[in-house]
C-alpha atoms as a PDB file:
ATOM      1  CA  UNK A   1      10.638  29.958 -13.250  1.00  0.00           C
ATOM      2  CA  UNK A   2      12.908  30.721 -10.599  1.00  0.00           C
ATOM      3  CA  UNK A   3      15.863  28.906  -9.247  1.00  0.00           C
ATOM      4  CA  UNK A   4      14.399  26.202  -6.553  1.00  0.00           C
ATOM      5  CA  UNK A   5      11.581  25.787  -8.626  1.00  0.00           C
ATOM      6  CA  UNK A   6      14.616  24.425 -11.488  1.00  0.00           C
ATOM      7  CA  UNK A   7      15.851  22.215  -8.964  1.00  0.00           C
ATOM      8  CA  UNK A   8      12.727  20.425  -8.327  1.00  0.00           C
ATOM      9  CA  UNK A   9      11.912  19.550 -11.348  1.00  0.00           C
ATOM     10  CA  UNK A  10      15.660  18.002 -11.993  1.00  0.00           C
ATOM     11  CA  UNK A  11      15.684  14.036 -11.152  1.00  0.00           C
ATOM     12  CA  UNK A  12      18.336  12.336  -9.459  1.00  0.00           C
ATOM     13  CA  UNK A  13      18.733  10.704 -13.109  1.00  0.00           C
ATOM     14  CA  UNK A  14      19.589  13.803 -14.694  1.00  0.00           C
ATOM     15  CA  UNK A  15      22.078  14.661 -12.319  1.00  0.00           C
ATOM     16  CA  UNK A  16      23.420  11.825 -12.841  1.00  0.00           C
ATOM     17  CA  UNK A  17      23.703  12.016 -16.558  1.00  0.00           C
ATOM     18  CA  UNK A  18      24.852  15.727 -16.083  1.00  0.00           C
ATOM     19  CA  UNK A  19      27.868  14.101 -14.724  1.00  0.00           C
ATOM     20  CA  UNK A  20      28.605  11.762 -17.428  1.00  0.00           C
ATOM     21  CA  UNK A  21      28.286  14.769 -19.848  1.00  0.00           C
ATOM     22  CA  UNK A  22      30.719  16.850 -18.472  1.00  0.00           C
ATOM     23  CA  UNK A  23      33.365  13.921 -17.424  1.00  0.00           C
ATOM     24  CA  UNK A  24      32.759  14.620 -13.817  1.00  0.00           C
ATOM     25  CA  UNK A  25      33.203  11.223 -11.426  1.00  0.00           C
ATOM     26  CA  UNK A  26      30.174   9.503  -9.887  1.00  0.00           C
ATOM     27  CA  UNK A  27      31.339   8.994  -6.674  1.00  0.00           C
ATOM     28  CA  UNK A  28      30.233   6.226  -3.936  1.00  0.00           C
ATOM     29  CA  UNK A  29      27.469   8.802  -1.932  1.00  0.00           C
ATOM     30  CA  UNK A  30      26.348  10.154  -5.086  1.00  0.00           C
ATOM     31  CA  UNK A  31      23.149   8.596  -6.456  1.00  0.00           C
ATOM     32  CA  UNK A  32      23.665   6.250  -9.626  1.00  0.00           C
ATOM     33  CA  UNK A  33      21.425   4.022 -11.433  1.00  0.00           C
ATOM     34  CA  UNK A  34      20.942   0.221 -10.121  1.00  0.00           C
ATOM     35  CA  UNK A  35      21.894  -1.456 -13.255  1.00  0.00           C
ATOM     36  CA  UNK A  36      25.436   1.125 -12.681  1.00  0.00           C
ATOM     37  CA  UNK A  37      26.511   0.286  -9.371  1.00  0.00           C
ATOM     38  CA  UNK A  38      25.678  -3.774 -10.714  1.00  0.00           C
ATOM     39  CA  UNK A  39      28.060  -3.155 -13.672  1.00  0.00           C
ATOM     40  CA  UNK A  40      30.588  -1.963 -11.916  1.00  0.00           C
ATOM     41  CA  UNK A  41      30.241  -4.293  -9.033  1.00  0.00           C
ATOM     42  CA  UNK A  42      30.874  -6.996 -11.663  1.00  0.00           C
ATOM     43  CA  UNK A  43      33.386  -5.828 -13.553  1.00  0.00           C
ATOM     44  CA  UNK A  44      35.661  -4.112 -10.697  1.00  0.00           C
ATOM     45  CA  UNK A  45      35.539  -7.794  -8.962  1.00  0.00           C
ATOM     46  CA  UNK A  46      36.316  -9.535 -11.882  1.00  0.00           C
ATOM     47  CA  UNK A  47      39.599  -7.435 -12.419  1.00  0.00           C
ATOM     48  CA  UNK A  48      40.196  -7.561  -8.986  1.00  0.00           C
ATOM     49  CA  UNK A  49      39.726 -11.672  -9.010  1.00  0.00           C
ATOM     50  CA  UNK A  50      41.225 -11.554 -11.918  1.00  0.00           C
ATOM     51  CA  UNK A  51      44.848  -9.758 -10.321  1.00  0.00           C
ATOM     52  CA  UNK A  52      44.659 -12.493  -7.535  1.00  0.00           C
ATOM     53  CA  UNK A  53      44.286 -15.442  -9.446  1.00  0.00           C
ATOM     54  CA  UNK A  54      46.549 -13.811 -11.958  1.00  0.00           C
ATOM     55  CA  UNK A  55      49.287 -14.624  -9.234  1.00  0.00           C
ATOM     56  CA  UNK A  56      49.198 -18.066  -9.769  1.00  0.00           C
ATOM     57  CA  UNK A  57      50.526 -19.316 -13.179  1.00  0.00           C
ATOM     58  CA  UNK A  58      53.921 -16.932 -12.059  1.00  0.00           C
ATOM     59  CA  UNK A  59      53.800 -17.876  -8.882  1.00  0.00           C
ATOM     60  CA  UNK A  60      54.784 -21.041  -9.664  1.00  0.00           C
ATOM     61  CA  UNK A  61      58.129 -19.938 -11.652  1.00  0.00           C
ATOM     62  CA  UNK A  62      59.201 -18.268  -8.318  1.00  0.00           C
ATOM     63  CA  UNK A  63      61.305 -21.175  -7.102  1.00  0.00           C
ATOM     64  CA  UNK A  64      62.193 -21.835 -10.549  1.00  0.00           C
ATOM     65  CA  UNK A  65      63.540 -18.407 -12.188  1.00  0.00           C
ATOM     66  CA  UNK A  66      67.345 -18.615 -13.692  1.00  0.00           C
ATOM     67  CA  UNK A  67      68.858 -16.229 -11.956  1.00  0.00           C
ATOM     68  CA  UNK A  68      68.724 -14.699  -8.398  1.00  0.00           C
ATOM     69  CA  UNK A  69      67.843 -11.281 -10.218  1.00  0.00           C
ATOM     70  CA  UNK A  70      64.893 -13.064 -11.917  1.00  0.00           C
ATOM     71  CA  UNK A  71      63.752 -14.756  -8.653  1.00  0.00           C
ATOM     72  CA  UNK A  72      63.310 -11.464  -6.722  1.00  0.00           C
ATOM     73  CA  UNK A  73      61.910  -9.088  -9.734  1.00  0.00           C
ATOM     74  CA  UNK A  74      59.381 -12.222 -10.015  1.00  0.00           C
ATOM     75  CA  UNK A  75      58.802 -12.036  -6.331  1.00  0.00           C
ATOM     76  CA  UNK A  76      58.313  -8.262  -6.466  1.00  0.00           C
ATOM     77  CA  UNK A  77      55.862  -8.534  -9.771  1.00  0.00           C
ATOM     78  CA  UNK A  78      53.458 -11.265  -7.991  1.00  0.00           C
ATOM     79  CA  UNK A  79      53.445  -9.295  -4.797  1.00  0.00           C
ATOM     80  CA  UNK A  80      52.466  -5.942  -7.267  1.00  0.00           C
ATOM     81  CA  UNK A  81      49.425  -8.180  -8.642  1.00  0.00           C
ATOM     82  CA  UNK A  82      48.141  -9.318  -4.998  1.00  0.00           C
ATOM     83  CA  UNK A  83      48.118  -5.122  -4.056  1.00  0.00           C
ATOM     84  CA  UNK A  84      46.218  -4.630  -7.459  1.00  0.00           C
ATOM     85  CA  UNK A  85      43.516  -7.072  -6.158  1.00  0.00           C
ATOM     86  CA  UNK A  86      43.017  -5.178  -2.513  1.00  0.00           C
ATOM     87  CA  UNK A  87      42.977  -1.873  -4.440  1.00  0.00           C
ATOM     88  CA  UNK A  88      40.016  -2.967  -6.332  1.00  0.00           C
ATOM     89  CA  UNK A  89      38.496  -4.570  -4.110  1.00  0.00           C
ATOM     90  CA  UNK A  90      38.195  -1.825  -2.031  1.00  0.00           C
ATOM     91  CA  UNK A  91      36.834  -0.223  -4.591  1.00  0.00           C
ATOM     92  CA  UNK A  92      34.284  -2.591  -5.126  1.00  0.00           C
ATOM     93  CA  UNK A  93      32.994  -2.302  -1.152  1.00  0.00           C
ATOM     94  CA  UNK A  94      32.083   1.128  -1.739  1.00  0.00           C
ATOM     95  CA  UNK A  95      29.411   0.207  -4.070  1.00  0.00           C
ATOM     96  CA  UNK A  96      27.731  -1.983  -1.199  1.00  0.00           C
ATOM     97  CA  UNK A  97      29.251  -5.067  -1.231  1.00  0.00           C
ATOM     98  CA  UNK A  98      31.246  -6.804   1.478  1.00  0.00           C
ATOM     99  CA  UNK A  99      34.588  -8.647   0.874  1.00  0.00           C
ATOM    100  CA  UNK A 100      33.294 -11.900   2.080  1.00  0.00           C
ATOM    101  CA  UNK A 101      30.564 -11.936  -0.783  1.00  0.00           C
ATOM    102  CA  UNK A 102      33.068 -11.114  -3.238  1.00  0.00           C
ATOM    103  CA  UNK A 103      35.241 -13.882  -2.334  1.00  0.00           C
ATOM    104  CA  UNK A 104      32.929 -16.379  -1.885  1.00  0.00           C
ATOM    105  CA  UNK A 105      31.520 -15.209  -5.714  1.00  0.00           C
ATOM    106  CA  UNK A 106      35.036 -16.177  -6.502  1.00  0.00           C
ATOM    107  CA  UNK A 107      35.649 -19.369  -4.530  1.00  0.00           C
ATOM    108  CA  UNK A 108      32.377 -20.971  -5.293  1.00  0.00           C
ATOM    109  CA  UNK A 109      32.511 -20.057  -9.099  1.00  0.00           C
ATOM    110  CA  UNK A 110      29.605 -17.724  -9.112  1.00  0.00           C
ATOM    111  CA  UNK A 111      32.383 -14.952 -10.093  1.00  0.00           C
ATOM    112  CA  UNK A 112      34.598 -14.806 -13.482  1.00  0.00           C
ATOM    113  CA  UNK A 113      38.345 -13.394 -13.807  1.00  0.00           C
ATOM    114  CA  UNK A 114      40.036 -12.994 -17.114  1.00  0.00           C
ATOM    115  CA  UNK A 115      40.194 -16.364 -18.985  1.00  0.00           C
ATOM    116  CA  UNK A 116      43.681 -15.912 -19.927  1.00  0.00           C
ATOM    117  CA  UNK A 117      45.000 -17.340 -16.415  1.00  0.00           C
ATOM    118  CA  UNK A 118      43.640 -20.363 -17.151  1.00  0.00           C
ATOM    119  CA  UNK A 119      46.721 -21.341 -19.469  1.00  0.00           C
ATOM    120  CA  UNK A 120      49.633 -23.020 -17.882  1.00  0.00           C
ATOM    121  CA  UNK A 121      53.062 -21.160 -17.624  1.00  0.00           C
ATOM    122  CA  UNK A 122      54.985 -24.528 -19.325  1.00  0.00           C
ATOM    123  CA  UNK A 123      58.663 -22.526 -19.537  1.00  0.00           C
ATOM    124  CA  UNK A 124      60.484 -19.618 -18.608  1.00  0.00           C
ATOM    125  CA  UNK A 125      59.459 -18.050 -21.437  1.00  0.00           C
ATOM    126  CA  UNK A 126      55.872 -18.436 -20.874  1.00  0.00           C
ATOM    127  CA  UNK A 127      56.606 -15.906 -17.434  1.00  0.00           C
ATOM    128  CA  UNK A 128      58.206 -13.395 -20.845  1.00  0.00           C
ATOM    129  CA  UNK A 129      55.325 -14.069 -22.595  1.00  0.00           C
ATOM    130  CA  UNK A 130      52.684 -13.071 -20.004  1.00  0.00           C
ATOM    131  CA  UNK A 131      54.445 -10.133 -18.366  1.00  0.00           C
ATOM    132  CA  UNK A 132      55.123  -8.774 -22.388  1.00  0.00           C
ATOM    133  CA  UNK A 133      51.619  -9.879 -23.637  1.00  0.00           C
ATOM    134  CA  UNK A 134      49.206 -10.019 -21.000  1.00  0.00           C
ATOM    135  CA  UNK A 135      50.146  -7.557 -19.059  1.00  0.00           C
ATOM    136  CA  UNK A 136      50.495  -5.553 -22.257  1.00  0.00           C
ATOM    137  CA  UNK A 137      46.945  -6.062 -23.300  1.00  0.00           C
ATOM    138  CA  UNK A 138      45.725  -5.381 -19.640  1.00  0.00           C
ATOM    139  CA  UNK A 139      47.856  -1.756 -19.962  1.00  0.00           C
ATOM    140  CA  UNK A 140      45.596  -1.131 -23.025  1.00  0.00           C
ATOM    141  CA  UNK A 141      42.687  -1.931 -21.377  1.00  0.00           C
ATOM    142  CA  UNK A 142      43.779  -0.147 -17.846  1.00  0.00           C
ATOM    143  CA  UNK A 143      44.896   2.981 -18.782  1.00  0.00           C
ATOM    144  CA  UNK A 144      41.148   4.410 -20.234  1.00  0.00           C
ATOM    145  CA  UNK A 145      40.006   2.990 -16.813  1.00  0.00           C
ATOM    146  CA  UNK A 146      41.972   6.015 -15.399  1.00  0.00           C
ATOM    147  CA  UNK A 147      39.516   8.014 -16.613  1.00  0.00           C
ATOM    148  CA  UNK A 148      36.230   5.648 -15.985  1.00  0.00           C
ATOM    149  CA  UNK A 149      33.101   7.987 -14.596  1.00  0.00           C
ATOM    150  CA  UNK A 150      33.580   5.794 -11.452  1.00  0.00           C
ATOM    151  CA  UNK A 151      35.785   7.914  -8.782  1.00  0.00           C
ATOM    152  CA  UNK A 152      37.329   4.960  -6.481  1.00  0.00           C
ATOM    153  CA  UNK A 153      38.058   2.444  -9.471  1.00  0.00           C
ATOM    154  CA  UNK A 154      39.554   5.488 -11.324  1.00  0.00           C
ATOM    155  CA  UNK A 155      41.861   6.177  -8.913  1.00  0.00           C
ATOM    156  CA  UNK A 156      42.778   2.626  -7.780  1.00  0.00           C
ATOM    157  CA  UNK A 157      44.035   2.076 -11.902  1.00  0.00           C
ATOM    158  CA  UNK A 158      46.559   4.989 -11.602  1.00  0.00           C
ATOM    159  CA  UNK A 159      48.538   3.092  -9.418  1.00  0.00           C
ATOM    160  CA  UNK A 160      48.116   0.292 -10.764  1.00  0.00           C
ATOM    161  CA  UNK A 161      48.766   1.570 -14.357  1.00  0.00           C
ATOM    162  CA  UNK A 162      52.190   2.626 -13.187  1.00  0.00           C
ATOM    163  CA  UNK A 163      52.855  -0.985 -11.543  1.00  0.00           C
ATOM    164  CA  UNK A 164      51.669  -2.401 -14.833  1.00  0.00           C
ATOM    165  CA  UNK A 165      54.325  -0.938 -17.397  1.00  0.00           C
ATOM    166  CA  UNK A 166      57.131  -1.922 -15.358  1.00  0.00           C
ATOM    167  CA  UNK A 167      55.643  -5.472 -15.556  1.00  0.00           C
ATOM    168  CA  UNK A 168      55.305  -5.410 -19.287  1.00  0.00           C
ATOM    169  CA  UNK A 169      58.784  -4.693 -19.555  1.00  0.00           C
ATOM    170  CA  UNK A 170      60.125  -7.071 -17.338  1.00  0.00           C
ATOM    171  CA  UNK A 171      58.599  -9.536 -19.627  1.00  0.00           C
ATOM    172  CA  UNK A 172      59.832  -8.121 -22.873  1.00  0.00           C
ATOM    173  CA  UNK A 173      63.341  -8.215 -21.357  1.00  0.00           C
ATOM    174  CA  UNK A 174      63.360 -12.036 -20.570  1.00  0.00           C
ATOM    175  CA  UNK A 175      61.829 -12.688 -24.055  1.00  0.00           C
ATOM    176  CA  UNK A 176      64.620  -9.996 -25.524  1.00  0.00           C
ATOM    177  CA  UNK A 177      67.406 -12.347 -23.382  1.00  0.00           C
ATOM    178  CA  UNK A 178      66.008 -15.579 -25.283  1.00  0.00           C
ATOM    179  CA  UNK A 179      65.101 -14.303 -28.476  1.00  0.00           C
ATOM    180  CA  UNK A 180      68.995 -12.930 -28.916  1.00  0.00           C
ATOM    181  CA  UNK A 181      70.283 -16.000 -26.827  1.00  0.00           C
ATOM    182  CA  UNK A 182      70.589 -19.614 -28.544  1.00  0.00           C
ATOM    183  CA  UNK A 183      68.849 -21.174 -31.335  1.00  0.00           C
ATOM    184  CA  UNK A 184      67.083 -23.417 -28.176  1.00  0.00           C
ATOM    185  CA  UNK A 185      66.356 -20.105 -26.049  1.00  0.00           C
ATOM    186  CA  UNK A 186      64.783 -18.559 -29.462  1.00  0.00           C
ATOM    187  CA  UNK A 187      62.838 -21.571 -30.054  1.00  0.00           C
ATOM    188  CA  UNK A 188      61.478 -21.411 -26.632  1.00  0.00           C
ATOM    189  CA  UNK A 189      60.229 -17.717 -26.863  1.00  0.00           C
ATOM    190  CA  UNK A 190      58.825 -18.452 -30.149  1.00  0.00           C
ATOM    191  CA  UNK A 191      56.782 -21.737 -28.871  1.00  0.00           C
ATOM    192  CA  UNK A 192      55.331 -19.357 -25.988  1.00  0.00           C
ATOM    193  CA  UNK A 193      54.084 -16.397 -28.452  1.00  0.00           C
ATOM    194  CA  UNK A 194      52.835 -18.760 -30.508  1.00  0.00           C
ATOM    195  CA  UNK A 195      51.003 -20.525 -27.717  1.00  0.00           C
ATOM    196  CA  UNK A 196      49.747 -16.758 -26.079  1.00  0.00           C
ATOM    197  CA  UNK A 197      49.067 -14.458 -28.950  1.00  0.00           C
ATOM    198  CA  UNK A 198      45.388 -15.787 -29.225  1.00  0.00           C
ATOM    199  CA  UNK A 199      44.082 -16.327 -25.907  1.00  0.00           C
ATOM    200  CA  UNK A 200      45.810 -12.722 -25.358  1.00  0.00           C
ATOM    201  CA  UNK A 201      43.710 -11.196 -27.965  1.00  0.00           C
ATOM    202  CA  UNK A 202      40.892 -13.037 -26.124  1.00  0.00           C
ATOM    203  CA  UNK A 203      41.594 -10.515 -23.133  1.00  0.00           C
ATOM    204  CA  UNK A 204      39.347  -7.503 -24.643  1.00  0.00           C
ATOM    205  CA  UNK A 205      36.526  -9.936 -24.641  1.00  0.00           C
ATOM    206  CA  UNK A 206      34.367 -10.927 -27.465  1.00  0.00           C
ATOM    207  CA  UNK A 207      33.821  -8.602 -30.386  1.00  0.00           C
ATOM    208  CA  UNK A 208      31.305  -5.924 -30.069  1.00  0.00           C
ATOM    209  CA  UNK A 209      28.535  -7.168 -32.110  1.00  0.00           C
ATOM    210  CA  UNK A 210      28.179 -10.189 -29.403  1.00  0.00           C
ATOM    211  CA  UNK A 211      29.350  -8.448 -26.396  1.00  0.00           C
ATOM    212  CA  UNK A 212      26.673  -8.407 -23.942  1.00  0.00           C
ATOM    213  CA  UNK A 213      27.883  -5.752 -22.046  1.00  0.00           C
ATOM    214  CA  UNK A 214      30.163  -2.774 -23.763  1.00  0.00           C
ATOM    215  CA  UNK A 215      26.910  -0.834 -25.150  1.00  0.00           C
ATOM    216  CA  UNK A 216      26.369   0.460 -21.520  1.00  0.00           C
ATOM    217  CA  UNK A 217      29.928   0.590 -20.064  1.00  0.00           C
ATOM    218  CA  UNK A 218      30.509   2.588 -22.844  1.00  0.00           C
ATOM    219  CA  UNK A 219      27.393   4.706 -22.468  1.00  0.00           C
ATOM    220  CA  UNK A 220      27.925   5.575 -18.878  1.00  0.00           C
ATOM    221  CA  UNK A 221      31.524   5.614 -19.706  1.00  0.00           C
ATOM    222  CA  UNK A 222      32.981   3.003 -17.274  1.00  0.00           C
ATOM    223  CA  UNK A 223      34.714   2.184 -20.576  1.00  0.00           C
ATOM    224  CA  UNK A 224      35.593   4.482 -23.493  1.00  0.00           C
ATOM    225  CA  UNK A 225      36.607   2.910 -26.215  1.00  0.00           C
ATOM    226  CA  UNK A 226      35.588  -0.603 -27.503  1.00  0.00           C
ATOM    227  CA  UNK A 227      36.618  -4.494 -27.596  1.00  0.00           C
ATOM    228  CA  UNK A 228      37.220  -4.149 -30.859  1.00  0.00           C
ATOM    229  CA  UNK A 229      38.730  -0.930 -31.031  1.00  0.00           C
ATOM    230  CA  UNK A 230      41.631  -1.839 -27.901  1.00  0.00           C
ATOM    231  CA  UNK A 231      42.190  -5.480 -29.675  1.00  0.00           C
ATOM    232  CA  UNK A 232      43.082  -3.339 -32.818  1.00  0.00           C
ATOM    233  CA  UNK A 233      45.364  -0.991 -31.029  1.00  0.00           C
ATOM    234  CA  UNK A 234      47.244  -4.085 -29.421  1.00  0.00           C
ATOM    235  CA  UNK A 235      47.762  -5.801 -32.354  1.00  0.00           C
ATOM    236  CA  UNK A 236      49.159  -2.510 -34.079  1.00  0.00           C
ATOM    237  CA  UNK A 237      51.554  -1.917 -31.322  1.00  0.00           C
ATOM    238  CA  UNK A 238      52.825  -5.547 -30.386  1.00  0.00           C
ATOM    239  CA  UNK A 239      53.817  -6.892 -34.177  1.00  0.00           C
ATOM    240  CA  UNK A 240      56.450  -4.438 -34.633  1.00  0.00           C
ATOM    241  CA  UNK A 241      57.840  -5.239 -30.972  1.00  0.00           C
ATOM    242  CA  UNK A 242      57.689  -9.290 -32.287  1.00  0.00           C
ATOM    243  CA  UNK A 243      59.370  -8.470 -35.469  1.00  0.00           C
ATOM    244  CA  UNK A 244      61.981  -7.150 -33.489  1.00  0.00           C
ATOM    245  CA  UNK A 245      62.655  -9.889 -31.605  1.00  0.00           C
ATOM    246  CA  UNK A 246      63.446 -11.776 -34.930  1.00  0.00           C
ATOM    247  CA  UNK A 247      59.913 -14.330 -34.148  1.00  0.00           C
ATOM    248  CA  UNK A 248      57.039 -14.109 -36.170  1.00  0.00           C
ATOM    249  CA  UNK A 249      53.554 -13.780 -35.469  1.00  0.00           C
ATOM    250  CA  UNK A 250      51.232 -17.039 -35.300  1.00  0.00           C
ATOM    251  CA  UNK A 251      49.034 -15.902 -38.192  1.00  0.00           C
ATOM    252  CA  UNK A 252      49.307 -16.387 -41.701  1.00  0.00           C
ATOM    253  CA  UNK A 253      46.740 -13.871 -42.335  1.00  0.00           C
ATOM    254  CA  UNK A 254      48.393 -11.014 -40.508  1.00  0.00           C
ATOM    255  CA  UNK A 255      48.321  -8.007 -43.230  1.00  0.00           C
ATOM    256  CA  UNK A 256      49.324  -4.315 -43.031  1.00  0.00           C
ATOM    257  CA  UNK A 257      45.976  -2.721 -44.749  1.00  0.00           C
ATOM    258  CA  UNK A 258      47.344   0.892 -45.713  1.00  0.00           C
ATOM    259  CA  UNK A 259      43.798   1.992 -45.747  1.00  0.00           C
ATOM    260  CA  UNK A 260      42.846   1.877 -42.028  1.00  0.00           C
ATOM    261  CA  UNK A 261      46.106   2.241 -41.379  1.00  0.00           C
ATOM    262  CA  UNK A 262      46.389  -0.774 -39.131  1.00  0.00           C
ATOM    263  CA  UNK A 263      46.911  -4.286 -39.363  1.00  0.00           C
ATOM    264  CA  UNK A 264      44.040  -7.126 -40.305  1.00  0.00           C
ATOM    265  CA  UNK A 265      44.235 -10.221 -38.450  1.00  0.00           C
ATOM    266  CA  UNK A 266      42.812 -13.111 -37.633  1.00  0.00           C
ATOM    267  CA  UNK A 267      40.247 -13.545 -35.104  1.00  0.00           C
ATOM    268  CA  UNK A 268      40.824 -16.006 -31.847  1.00  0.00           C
ATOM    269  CA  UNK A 269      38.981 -19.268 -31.531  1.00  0.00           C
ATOM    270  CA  UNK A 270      35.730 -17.692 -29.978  1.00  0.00           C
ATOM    271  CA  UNK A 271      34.317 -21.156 -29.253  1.00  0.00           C
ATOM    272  CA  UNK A 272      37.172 -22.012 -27.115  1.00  0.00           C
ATOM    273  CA  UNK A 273      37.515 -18.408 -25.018  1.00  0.00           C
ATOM    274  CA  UNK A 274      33.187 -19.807 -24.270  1.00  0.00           C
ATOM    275  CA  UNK A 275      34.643 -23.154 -23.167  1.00  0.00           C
ATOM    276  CA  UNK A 276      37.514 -21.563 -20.963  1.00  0.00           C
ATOM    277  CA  UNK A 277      34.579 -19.030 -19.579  1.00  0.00           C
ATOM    278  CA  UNK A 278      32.406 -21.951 -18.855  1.00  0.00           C
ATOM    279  CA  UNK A 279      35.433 -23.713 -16.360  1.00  0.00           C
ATOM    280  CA  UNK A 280      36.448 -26.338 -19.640  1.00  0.00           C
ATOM    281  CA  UNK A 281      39.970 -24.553 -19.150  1.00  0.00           C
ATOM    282  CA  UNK A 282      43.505 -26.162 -19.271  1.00  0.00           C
ATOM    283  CA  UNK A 283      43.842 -24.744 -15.318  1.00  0.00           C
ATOM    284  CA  UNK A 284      40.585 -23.533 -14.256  1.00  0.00           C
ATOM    285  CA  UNK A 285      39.738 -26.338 -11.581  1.00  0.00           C
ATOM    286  CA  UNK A 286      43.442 -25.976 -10.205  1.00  0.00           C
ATOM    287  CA  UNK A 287      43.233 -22.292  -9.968  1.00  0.00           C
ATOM    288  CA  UNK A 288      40.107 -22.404  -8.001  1.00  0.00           C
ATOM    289  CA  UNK A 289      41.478 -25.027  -5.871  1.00  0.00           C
ATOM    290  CA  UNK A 290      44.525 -23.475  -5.452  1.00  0.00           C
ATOM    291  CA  UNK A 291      42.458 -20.025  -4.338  1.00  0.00           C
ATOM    292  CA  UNK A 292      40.601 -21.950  -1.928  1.00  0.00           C
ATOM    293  CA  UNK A 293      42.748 -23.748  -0.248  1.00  0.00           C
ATOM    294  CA  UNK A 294      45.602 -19.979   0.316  1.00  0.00           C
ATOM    295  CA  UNK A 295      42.293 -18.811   1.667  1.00  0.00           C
ATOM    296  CA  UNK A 296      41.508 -21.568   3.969  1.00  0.00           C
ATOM    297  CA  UNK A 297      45.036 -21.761   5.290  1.00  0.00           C
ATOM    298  CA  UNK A 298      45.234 -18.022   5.556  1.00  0.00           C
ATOM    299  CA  UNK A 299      41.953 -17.964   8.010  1.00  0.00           C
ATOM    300  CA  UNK A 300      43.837 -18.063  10.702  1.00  0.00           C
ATOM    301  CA  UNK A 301      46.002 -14.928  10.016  1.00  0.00           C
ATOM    302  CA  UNK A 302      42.585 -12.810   9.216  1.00  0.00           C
ATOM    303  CA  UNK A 303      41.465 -13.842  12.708  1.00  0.00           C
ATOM    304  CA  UNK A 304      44.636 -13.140  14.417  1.00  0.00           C
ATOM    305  CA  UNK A 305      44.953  -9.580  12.550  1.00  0.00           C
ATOM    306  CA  UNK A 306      40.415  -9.437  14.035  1.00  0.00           C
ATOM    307  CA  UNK A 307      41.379 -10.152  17.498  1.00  0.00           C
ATOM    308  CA  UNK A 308      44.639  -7.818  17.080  1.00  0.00           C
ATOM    309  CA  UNK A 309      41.926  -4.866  16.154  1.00  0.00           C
ATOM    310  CA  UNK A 310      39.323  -5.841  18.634  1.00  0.00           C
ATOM    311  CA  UNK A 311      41.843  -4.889  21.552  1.00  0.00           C
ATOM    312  CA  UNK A 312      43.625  -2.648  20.695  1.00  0.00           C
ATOM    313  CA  UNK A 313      39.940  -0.978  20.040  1.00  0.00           C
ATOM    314  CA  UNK A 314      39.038  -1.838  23.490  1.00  0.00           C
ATOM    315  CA  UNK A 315      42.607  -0.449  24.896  1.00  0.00           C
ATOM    316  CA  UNK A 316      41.414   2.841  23.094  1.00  0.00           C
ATOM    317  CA  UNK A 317      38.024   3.120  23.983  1.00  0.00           C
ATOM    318  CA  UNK A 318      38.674   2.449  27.849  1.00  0.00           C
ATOM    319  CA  UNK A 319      41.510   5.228  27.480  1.00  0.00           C
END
């Protein structure tokens, strides 16, 4: 059989899995399976709704930060997570989908984001907490999406990985400041762990055996290693960072288990992360309100910066 002959009996299909075998990128003008490009339209506009919204439960310590140092690294975090979103959605449009959809999935409620942003951010050490924990768990979770089989999204989390550690550690160091500070401060940092350790571990998503979606992100490795697996792996890594703070970790349960070499735990509430999915949430009807209403007050800047491109497109083209 010779060579064209080869090629015309190989489907678009196997190509396609070709690529997945040898960890080559899929790329948006290569041709991909329709359930694919849906998975990945879902889950890169759910992170990316997820880093917008994700603006709000800090954004409202801006005004309210201790120290002019803390006001402006704050300031400089939030602004990070709004860049994050228009990275990925970008990303998102080259699978076929316009930003307008994707924000009206979002406004309307058609669209998820992560469930941990509805919490409310009580204290100044619930901005430690999140910038420590969440944005810890979302590193875990992040930096195998530098290597997911889909080119654009790949490339938007290496940028955003980077971004991402510096947050984490600006969050360990204000929960280092009150955890060494007074017996008050400590108290405070210990209230928010104790109040953002579960619906942290709640971040990965629910555990394999019921998640309806990790058998083919991990098959056509958007994803490469489990929920269960990454919620291990954070566990493992954060307890020794909480013992060092001198606070202790909201679970009587939590054992070292020599065998797997790892610790055991216990599992979140998974019948409240379905209630906080479903909009039953401490904050999700102010976070969508508060989305809607920055993007109905911002409509007049998007049709300023329209009209700005329309001329200056007309000034070109008569040129």
């Amino acid at each position: 059989m010779n060579k064209l002959n080869v090629m015309e009996n190989i489907s678009f299909e196997d190509v396609f899995e070709g690529k997945l075998a040898k960890n080559e990128m899929v790329e948006p003008k290569d041709w991909m399976p329709e359930n694919y490009r849906l998975h990945l339209i879902r889950q890169i506009s759910q992170h990316a709704h997820s880093e917008v919204v994700g603006m709000l439960p800090e954004g409202n310590w801006i005004t309210r930060a201790p120290s002019l140092r803390a006001k402006v690294v704050l300031l400089a975090k939030v602004q990070d997570e709004g860049g994050h979103g228009l990275y990925l959605y970008t990303a998102a449009e080259t699978l076929g989908i316009s930003r307008d959809e994707l924000l009206n999935n979002l406004h309307t409620g058609k669209a998820k984001y992560s469930s941990i942003f509805n919490y409310p951010t009580l204290t100044w050490a619930d901005i430690g907490a999140v910038g420590w924990l969440v944005d810890g768990a979302a590193i875990m979770n992040q930096v195998m999406l530098q290597r997911t089989s889909y080119g654009p999204y790949a490339r938007a989390m290496v940028r955003i990985c980077k971004e991402e550690s510096f947050h984490q550690r600006q969050g360990y160091e204000i929960m280092t400041r009150l955890a060494f500070g007074t017996q008050e401060q400590k108290d405070m940092a210990q209230d928010a762990l104790n109040r953002w350790w579960y619906p942290t571990m709640m971040m990965f998503g629910p555990p394999d055996a019921e998640s309806p979606n990790s058998e083919n992100a991990i098959k056509w490795r958007i994803k490469r290693e489990t929920n269960d697996q990454l919620r291990q792996r954070f566990v493992d890594q954060t307890v020794p960072q909480v013992q060092y703070l001198g606070l202790t970790v909201p679970d009587a349960n939590l054992k070292w288990n020599e065998t797997k070499k790892g610790y055991d735990f216990s599992q979140p509430d998974w019948n409240e992360f379905k209630n906080v999915i479903k909009g039953n949430g401490p904050c999700n009807k102010e976070r969508l309100a508060a989305r809607n209403k920055a993007h109905n007050d911002g409509a007049w800047v998007r049709e300023a910066a329209q009209a700005f491109a329309k001329k200056k497109n007309e000034i070109y083209v008569a040129a």
